[in-house]
N, C-alpha and C. Protein backbone atom coordinates (compact mmCIF):
# COMPACT_ATOMS: atom_id res chain seq x y z
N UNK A 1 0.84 -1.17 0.00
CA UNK A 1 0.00 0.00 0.00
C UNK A 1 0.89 1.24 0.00
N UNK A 2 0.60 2.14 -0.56
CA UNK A 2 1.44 3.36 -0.49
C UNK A 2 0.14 4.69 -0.93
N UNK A 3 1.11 5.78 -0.21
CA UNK A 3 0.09 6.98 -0.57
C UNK A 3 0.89 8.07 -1.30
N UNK A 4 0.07 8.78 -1.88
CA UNK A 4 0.76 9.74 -2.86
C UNK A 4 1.61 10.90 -1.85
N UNK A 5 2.64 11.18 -2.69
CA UNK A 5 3.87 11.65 -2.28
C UNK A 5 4.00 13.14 -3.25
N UNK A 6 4.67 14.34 -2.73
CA UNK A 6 4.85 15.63 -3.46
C UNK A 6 6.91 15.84 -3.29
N UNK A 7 7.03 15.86 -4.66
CA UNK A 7 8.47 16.04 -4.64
C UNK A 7 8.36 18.08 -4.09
N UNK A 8 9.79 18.08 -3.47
CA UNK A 8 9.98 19.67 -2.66
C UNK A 8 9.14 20.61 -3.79
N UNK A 9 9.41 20.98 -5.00
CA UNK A 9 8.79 22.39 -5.67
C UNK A 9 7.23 21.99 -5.35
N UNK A 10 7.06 21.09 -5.80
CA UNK A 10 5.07 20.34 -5.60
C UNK A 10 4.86 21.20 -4.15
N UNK A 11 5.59 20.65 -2.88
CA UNK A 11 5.26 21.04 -1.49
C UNK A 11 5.47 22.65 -1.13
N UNK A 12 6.38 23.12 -2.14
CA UNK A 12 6.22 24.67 -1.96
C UNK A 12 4.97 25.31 -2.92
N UNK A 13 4.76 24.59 -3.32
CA UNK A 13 3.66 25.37 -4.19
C UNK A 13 2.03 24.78 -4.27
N UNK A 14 2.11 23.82 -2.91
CA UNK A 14 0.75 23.26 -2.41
C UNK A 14 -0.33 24.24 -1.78
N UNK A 15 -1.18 24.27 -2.24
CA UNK A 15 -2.46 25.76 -1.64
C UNK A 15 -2.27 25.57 -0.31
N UNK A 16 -1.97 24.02 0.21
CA UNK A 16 -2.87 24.17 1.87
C UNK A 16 -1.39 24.96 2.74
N UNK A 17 -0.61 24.46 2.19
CA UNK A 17 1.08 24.64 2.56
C UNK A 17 1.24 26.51 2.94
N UNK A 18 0.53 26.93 1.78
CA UNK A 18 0.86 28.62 1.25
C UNK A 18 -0.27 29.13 2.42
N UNK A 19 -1.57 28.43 2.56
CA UNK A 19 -2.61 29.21 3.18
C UNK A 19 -2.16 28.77 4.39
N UNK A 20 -1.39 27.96 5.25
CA UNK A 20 -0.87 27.47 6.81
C UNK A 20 -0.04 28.91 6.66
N UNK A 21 0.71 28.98 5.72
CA UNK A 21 1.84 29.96 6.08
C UNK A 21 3.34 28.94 6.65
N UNK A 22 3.14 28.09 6.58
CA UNK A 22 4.61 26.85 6.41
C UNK A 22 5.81 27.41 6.13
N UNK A 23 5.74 28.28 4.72
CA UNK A 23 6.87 28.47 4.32
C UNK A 23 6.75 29.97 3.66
N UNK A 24 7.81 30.55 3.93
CA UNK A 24 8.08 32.29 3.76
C UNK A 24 9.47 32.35 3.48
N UNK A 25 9.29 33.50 3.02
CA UNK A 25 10.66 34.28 2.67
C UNK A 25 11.13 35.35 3.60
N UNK A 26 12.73 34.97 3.96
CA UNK A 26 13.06 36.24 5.06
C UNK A 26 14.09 36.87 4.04
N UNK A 27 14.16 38.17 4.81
CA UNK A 27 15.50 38.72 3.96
C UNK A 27 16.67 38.26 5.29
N UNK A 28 17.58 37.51 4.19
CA UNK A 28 19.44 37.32 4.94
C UNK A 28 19.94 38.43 4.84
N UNK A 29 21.15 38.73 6.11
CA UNK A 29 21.57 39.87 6.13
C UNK A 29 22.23 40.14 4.92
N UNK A 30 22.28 39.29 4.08
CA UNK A 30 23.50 39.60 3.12
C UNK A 30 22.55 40.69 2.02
N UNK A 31 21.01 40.81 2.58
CA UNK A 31 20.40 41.39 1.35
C UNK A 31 19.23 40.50 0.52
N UNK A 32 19.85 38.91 0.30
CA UNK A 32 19.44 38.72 -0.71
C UNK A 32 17.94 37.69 0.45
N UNK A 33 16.98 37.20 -0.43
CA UNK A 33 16.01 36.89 0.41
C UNK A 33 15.69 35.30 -0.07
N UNK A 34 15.52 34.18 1.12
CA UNK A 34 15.93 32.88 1.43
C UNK A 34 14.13 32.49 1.73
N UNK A 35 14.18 31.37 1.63
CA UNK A 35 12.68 30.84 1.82
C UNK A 35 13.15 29.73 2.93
N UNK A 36 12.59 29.77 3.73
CA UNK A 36 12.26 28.89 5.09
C UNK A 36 11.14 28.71 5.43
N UNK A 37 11.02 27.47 6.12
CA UNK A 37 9.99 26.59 6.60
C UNK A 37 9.95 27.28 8.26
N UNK A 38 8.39 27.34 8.76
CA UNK A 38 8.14 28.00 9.97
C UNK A 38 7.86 25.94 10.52
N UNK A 39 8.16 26.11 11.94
CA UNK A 39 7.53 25.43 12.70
C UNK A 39 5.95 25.11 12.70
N UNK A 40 5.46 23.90 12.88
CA UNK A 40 4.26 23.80 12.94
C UNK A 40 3.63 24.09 13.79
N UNK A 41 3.92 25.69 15.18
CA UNK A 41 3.12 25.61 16.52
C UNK A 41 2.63 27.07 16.08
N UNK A 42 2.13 27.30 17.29
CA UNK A 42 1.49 29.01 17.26
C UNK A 42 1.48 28.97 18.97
N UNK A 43 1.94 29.98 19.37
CA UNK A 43 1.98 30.02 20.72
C UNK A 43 0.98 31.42 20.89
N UNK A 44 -0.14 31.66 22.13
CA UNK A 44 -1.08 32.54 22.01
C UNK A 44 -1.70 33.03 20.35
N UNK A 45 -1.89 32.03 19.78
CA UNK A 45 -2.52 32.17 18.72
C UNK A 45 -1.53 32.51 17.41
N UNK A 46 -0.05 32.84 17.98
CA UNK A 46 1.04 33.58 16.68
C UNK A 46 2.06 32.69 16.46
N UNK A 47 2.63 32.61 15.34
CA UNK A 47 3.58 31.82 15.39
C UNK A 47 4.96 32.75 15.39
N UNK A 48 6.12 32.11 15.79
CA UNK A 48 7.49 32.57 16.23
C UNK A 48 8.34 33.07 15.52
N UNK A 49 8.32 33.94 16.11
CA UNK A 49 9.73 35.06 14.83
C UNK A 49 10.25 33.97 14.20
N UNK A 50 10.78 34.17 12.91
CA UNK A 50 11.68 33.24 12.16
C UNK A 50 12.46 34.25 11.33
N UNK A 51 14.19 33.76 11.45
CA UNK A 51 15.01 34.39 11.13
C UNK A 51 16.11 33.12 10.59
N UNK A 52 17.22 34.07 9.59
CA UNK A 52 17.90 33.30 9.83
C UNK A 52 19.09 32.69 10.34
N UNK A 53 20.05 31.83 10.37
CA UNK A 53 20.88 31.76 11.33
C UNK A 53 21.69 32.78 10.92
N UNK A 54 22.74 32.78 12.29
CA UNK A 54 24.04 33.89 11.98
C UNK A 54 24.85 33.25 11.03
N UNK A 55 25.33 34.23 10.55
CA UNK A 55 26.94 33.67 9.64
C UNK A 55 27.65 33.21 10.65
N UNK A 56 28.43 32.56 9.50
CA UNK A 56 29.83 31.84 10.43
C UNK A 56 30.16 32.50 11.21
N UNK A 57 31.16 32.54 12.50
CA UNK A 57 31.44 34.02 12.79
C UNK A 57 31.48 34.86 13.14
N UNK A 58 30.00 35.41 13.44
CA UNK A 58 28.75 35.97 13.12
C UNK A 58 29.21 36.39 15.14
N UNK A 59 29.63 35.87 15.74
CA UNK A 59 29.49 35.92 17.33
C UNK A 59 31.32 35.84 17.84
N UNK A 60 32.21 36.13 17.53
CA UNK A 60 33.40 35.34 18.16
C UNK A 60 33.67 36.09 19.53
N UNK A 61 33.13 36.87 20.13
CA UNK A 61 33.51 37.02 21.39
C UNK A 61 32.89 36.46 22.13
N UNK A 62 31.56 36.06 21.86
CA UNK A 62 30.96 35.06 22.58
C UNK A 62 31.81 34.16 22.75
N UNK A 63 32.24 33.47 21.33
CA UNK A 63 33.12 31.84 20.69
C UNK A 63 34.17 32.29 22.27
N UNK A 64 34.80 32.88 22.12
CA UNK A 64 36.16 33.27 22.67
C UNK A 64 36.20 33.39 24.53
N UNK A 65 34.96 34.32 24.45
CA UNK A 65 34.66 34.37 25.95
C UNK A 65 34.40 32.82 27.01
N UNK A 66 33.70 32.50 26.41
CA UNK A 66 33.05 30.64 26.57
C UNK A 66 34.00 29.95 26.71
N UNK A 67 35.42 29.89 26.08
CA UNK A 67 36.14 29.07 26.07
C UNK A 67 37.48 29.23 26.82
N UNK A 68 37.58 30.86 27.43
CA UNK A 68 38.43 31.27 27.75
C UNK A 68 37.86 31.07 29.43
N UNK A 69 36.53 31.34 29.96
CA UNK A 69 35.76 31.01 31.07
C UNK A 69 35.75 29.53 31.58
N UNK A 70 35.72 28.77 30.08
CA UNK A 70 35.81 27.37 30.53
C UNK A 70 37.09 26.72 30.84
N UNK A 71 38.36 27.28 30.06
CA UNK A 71 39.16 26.80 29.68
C UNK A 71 39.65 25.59 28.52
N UNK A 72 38.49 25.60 28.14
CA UNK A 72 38.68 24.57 26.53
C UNK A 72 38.81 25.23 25.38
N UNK A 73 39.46 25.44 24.74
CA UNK A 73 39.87 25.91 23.37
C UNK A 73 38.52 25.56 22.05
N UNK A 74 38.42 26.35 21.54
CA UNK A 74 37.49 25.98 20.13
C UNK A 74 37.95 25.55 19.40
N UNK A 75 36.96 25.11 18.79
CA UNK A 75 37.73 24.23 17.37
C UNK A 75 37.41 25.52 16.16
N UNK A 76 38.70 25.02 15.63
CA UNK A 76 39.02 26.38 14.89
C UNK A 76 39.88 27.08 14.87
C-alpha cells in the first residue's frame, strides 16, 4: 500500500502549505532573500519570529569568551 507523495517544488507550491503559512521568505543579512519553513506551533494564537541563522562568525567574542571562562579551546 502506499500513498501519494509531493516532490519539494510540488510542497512549496501546495495551496494548503501557502494558506498554513509553512513556508516564507526572510531577507538574509547579506540582502538577498531565502525561503524557510516555519515550525508547525502558534503560541497565544502567533507563530514565532523566524530568522535566519548567523553567519559563520557571526558571534566570536561570545566563541572566545566561553572558552576562555571554561578553559577549553574551540575548534578552529
Amino acid at each position: 500500500m502506499s500513498a501519494p507523495w509531493q516532490a519539494m517544488p510540488e510542497v512549496l507550491d501546495d495551496p494548503q502549505v501557502t494558506a498554513n503559512g509553512y513556508v516564507t521568505d526572510v531577507e538574509h543579512p547579506s540582502g538577498q532573500d531565502i525561503t524557510l519553513v516555519r515550525a508547525p506551533v502558534r503560541f497565544d494564537g502567533r507563530q514565532p519570529e523566524l530568522r535566519p541563522a548567523p553567519e559563520a562568525a557571526a558571534h566570536p567574542k561570545r566563541c572566545y569568551w566561553s572558552s576562555a571562562t571554561t578553559g577549553r579551546k574551540s575548534a578552529g
